[in-house]
N, C-alpha and C. Protein backbone atom coordinates (compact mmCIF):
# COMPACT_ATOMS: atom_id res chain seq x y z
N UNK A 1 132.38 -85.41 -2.38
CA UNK A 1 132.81 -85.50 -0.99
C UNK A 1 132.87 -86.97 -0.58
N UNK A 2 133.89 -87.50 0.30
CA UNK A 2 133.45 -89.03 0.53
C UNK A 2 134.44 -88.20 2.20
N UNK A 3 132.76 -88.83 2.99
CA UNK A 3 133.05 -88.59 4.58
C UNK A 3 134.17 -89.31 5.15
N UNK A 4 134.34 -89.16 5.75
CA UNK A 4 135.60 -89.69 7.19
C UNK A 4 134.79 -89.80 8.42
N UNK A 5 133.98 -88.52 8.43
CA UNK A 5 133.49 -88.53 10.06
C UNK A 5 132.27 -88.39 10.05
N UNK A 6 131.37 -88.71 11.04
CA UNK A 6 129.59 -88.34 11.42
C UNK A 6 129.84 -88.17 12.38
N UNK A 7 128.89 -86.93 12.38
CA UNK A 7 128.61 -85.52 13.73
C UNK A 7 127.64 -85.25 13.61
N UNK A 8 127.18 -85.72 15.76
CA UNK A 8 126.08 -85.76 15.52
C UNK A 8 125.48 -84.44 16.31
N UNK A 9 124.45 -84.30 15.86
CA UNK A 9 123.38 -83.04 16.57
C UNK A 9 122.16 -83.65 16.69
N UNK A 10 121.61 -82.30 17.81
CA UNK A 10 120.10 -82.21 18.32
C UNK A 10 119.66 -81.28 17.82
N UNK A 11 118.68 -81.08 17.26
CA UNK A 11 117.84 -79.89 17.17
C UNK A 11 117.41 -78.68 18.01
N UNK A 12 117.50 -79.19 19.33
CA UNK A 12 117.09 -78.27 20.33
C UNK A 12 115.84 -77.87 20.84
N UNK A 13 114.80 -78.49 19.54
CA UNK A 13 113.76 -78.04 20.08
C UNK A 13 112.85 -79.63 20.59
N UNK A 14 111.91 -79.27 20.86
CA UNK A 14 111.06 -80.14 21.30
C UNK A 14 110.21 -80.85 20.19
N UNK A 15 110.67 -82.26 20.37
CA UNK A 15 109.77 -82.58 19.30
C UNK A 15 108.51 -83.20 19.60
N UNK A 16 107.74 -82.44 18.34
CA UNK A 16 106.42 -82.95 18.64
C UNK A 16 105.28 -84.46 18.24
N UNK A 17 106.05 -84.89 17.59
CA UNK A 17 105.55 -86.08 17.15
C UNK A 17 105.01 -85.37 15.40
N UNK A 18 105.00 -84.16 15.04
CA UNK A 18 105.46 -83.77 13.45
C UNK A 18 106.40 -83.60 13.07
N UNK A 19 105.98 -83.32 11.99
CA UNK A 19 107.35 -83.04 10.92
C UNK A 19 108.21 -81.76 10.92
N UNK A 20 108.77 -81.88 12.01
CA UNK A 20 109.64 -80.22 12.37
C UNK A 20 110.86 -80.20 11.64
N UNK A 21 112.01 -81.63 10.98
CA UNK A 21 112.59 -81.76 9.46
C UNK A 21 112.43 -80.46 8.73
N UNK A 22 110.77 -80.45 7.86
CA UNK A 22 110.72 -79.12 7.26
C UNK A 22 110.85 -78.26 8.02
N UNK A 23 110.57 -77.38 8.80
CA UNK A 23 110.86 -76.16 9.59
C UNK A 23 112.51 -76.11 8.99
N UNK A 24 113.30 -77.02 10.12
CA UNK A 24 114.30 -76.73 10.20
C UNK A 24 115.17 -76.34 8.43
N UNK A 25 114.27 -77.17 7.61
CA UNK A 25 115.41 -77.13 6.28
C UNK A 25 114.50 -75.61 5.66
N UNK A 26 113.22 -75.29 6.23
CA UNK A 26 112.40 -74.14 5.66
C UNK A 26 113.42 -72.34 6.53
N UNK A 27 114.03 -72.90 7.87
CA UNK A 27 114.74 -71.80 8.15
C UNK A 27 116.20 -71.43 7.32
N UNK A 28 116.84 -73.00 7.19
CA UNK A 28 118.03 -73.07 6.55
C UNK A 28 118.24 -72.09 5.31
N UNK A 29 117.23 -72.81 4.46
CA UNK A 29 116.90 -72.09 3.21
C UNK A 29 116.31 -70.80 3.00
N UNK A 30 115.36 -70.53 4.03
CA UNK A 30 114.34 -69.04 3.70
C UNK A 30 115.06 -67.84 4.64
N UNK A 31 115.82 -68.88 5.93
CA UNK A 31 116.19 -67.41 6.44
C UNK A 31 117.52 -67.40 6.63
N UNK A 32 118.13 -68.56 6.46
CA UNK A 32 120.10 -68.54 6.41
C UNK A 32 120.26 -68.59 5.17
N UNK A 33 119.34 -68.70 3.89
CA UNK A 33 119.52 -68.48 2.60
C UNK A 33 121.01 -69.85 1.90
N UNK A 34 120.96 -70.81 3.07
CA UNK A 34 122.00 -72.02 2.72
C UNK A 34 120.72 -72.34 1.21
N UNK A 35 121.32 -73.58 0.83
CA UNK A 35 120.78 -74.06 -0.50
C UNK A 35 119.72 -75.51 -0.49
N UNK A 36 120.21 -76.27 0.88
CA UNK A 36 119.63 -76.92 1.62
C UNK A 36 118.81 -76.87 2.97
N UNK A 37 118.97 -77.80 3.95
CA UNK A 37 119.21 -78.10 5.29
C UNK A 37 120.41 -78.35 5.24
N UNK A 38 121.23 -77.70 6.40
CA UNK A 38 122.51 -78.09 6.69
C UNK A 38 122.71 -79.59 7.27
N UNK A 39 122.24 -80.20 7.22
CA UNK A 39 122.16 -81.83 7.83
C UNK A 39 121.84 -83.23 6.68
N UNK A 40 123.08 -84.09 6.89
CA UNK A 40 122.37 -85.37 5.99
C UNK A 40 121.42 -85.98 6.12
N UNK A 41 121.16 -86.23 7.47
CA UNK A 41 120.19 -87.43 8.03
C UNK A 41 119.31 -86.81 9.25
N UNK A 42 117.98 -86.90 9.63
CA UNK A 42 117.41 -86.53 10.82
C UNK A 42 116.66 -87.91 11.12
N UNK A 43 116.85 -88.07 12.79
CA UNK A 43 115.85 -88.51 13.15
C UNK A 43 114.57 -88.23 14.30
N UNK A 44 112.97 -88.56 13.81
CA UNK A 44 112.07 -87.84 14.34
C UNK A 44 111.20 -88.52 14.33
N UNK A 45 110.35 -88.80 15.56
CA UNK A 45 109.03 -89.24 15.90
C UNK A 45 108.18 -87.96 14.96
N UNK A 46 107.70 -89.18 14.22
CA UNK A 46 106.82 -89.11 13.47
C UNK A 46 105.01 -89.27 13.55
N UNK A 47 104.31 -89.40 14.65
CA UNK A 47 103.14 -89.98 14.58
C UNK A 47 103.33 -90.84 16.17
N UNK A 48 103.64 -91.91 15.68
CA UNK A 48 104.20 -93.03 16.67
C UNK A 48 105.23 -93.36 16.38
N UNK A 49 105.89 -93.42 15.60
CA UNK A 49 107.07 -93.82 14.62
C UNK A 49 108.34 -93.20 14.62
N UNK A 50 109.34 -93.58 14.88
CA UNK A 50 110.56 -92.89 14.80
C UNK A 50 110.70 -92.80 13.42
N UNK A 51 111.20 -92.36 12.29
CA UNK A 51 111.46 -92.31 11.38
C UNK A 51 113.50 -91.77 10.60
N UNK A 52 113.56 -91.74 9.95
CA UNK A 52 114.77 -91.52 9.59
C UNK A 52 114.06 -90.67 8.46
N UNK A 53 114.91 -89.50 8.56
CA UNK A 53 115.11 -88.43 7.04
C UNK A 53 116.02 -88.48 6.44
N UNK A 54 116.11 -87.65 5.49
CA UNK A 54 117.04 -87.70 4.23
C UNK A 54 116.93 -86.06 4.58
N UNK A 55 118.33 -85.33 4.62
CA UNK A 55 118.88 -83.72 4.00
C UNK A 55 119.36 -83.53 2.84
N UNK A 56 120.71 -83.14 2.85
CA UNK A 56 121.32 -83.60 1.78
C UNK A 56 121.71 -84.71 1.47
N UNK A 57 122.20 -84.68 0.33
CA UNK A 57 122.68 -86.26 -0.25
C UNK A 57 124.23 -86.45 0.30
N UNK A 58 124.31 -87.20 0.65
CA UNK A 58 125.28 -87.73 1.19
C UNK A 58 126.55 -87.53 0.35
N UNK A 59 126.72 -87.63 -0.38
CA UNK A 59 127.40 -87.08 -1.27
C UNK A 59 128.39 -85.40 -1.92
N UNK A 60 127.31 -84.42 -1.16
CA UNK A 60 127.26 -83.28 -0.79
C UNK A 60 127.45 -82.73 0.10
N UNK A 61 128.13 -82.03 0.47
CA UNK A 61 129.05 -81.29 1.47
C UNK A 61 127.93 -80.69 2.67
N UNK A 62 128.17 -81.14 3.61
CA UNK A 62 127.18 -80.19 4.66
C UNK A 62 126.99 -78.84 4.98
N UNK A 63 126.29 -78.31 6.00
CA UNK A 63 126.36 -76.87 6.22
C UNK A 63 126.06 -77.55 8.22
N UNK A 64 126.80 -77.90 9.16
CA UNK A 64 126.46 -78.28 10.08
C UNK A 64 127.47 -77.95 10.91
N UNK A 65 129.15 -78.13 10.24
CA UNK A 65 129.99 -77.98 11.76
C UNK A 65 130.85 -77.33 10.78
N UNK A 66 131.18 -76.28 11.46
CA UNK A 66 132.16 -75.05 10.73
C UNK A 66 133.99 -75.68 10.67
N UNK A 67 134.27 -75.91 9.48
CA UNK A 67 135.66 -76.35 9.48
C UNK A 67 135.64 -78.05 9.09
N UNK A 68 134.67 -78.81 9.09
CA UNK A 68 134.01 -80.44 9.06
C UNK A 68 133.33 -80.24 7.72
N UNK A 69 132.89 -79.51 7.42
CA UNK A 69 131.43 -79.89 6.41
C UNK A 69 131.94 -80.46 5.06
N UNK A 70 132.99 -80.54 4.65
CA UNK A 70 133.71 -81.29 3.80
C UNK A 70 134.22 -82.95 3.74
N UNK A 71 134.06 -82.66 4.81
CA UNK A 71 134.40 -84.21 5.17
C UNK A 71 133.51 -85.51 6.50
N UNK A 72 132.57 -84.87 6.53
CA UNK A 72 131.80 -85.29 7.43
C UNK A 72 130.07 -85.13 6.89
N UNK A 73 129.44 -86.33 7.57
CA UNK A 73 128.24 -86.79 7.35
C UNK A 73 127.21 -85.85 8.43
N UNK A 74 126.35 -85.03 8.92
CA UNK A 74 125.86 -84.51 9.65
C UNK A 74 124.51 -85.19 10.02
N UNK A 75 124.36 -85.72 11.40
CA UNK A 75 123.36 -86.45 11.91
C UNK A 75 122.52 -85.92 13.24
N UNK A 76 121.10 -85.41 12.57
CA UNK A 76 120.34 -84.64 13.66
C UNK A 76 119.42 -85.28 14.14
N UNK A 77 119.41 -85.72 15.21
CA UNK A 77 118.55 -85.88 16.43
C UNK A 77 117.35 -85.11 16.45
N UNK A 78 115.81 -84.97 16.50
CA UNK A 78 115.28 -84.08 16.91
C UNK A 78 114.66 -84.45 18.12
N UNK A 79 114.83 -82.78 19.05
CA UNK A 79 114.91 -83.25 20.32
C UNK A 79 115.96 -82.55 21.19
N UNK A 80 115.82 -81.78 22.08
CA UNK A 80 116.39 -80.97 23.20
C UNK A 80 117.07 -82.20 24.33
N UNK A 81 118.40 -82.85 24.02
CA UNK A 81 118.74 -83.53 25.26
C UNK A 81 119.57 -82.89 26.03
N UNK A 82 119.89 -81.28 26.18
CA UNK A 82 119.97 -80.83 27.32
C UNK A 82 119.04 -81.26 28.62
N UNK A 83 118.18 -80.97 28.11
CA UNK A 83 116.82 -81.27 29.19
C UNK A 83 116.22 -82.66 29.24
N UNK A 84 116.48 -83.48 28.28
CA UNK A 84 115.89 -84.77 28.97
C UNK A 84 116.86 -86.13 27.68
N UNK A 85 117.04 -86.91 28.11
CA UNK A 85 117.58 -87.84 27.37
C UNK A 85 116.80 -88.33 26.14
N UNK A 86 117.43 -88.65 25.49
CA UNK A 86 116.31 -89.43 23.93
C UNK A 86 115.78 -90.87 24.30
N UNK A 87 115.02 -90.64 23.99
CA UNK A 87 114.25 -92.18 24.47
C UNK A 87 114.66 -93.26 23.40
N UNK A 88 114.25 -94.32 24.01
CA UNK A 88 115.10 -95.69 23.54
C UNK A 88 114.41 -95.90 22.15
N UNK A 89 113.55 -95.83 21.83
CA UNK A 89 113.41 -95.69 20.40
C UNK A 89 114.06 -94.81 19.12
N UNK A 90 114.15 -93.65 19.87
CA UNK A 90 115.03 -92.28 18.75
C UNK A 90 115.97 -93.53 19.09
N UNK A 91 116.89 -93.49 19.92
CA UNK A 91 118.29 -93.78 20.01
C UNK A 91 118.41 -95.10 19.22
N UNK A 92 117.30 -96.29 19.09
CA UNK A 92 117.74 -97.41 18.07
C UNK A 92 117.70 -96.65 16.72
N UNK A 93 117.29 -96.14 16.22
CA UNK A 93 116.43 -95.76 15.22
C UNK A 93 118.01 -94.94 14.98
N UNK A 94 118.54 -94.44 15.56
CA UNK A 94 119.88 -93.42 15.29
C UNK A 94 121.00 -94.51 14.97
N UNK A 95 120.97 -95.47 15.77
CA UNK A 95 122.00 -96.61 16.15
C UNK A 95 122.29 -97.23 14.44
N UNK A 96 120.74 -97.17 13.93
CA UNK A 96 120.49 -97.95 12.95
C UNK A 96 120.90 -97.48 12.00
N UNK A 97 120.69 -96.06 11.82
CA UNK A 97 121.13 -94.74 10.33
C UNK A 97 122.73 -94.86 10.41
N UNK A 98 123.20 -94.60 11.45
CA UNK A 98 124.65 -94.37 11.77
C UNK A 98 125.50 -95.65 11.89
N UNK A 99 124.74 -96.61 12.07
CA UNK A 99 125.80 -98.31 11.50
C UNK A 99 125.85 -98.00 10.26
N UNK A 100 124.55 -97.95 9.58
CA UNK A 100 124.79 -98.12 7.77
C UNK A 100 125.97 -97.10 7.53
N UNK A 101 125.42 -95.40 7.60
CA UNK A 101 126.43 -94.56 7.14
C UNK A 101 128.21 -95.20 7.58
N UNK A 102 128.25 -95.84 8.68
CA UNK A 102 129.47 -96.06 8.82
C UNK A 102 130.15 -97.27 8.00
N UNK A 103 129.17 -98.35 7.90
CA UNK A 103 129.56 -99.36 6.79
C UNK A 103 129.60 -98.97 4.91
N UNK A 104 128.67 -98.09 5.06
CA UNK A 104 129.31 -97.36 3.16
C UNK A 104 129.88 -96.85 3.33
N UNK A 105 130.64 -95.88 4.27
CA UNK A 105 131.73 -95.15 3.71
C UNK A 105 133.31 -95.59 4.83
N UNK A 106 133.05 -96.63 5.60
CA UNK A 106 134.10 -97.53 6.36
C UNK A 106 134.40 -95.95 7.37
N UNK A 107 133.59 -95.51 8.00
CA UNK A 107 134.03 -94.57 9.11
C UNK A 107 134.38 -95.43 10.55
N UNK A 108 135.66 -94.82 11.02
CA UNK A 108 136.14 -95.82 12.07
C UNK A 108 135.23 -94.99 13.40
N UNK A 109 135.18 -96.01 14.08
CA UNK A 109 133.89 -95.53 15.25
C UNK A 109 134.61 -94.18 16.11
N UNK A 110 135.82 -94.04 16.35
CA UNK A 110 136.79 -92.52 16.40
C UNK A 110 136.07 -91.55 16.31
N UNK A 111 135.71 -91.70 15.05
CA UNK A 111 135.05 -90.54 14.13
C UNK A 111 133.78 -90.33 14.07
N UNK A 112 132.73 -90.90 14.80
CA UNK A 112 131.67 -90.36 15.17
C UNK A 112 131.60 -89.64 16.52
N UNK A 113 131.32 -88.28 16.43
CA UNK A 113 131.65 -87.25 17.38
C UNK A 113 130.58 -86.53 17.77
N UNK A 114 130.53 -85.49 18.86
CA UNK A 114 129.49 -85.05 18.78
C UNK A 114 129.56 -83.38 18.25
N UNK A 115 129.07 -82.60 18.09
CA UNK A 115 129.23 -81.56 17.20
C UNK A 115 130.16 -80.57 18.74
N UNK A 116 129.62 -81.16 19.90
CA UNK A 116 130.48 -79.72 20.73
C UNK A 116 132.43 -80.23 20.57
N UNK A 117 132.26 -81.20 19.92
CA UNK A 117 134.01 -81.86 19.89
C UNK A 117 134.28 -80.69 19.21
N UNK A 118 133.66 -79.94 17.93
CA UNK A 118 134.34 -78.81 17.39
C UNK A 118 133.78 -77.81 17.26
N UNK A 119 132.87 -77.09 18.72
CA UNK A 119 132.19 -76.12 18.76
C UNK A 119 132.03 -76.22 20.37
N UNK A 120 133.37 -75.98 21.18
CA UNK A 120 133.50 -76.31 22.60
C UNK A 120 132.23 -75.28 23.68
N UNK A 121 131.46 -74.49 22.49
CA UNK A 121 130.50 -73.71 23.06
C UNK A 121 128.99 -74.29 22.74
N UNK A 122 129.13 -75.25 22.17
CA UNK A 122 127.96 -76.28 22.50
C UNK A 122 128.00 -77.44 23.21
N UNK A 123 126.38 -77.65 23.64
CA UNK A 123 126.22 -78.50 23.95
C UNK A 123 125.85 -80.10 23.29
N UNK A 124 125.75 -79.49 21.87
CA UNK A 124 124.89 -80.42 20.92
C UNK A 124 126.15 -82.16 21.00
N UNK A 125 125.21 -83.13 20.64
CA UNK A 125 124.09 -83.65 20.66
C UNK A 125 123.49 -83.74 22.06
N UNK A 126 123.92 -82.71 22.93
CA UNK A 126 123.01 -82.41 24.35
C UNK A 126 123.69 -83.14 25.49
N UNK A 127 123.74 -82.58 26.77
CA UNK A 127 124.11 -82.63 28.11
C UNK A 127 123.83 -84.24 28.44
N UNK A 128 122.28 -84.42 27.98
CA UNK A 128 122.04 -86.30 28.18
C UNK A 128 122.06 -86.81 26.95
N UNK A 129 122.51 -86.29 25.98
CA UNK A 129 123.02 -87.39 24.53
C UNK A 129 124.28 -88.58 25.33
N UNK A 130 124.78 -89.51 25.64
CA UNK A 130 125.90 -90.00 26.23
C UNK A 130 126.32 -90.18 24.76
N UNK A 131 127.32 -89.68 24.18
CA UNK A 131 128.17 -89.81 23.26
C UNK A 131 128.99 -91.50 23.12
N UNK A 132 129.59 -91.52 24.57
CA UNK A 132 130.65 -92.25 24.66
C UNK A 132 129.75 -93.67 24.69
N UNK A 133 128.61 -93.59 25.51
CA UNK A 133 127.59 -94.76 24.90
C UNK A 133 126.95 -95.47 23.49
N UNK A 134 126.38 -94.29 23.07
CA UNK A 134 126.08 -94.47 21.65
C UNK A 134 127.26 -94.83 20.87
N UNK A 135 129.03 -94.77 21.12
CA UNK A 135 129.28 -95.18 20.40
C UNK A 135 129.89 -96.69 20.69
N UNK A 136 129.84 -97.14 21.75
CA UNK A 136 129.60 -98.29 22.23
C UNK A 136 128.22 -99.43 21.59
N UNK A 137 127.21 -98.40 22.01
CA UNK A 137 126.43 -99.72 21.08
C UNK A 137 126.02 -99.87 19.33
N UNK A 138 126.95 -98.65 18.51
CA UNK A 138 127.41 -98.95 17.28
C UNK A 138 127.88 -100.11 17.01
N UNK A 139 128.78 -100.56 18.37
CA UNK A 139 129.92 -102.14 18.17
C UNK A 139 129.12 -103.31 18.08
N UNK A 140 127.81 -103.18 18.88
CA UNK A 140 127.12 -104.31 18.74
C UNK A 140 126.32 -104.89 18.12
């Protein structure tokens, strides 16, 4: 697979400062019976720590946006921003995963979207994700 696009998502749930990553790739696998986590990259307060995950390999086709997963990088947020915005740490910490992914595989900033661009019945990456921001301070 070599991406074109990154789409991004929230998790939805609340994060707790653990490792909710596994959960999510422990439902993928144990109860959607996918082969992975449907997602390349997560990011999650960790402790104190924002951290960056690894899903699949980048390389490997996603399971995240129905009709995309071939050609697109899948980037999860953890964290419900329907209900409250991501705090300025997730959001560097995202800024930071999603420059690199865009400099290895030359994705034009266009093409980072948010998952309701092709699922007009979501909300994901959430009501206070500002899309059109985050991809503004990609430029800088």
């Amino acid at each position: 697979m070599i991406p074109k696009y990154i789409i991004l998502h929230h998790s939805l749930t609340k994060d707790s400062g653990t490792v909710s990553w596994g959960a999510i790739r422990g439902y993928h696998v144990g109860v959607l019976g996918w082969r992975d986590i449907g997602y390349h990259v997560g990011v999650e307060r960790i402790g104190d720590d924002y951290e960056i995950l690894l899903g699949r390999m980048l390389n490997v086709p996603g399971a995240h946006t129905r009709g995309m997963n071939h050609v697109s990088i899948g980037v999860c947020f953890m964290g419900n921003f329907d209900l409250a915005p991501p705090s300025p740490e997730l959001w560097e910490k995202g800024i930071t995963v999603v420059k690199w992914i865009r400099e290895v595989f030359s994705i034009p900033i266009n093409h980072v979207q948010g998952h309701h661009d092709y699922a007009s019945y979501k909300s994901c990456p959430g009501k206070k994700f500002n899309v059109s921001q985050f991809k503004k301070d990609l430029l800088l």
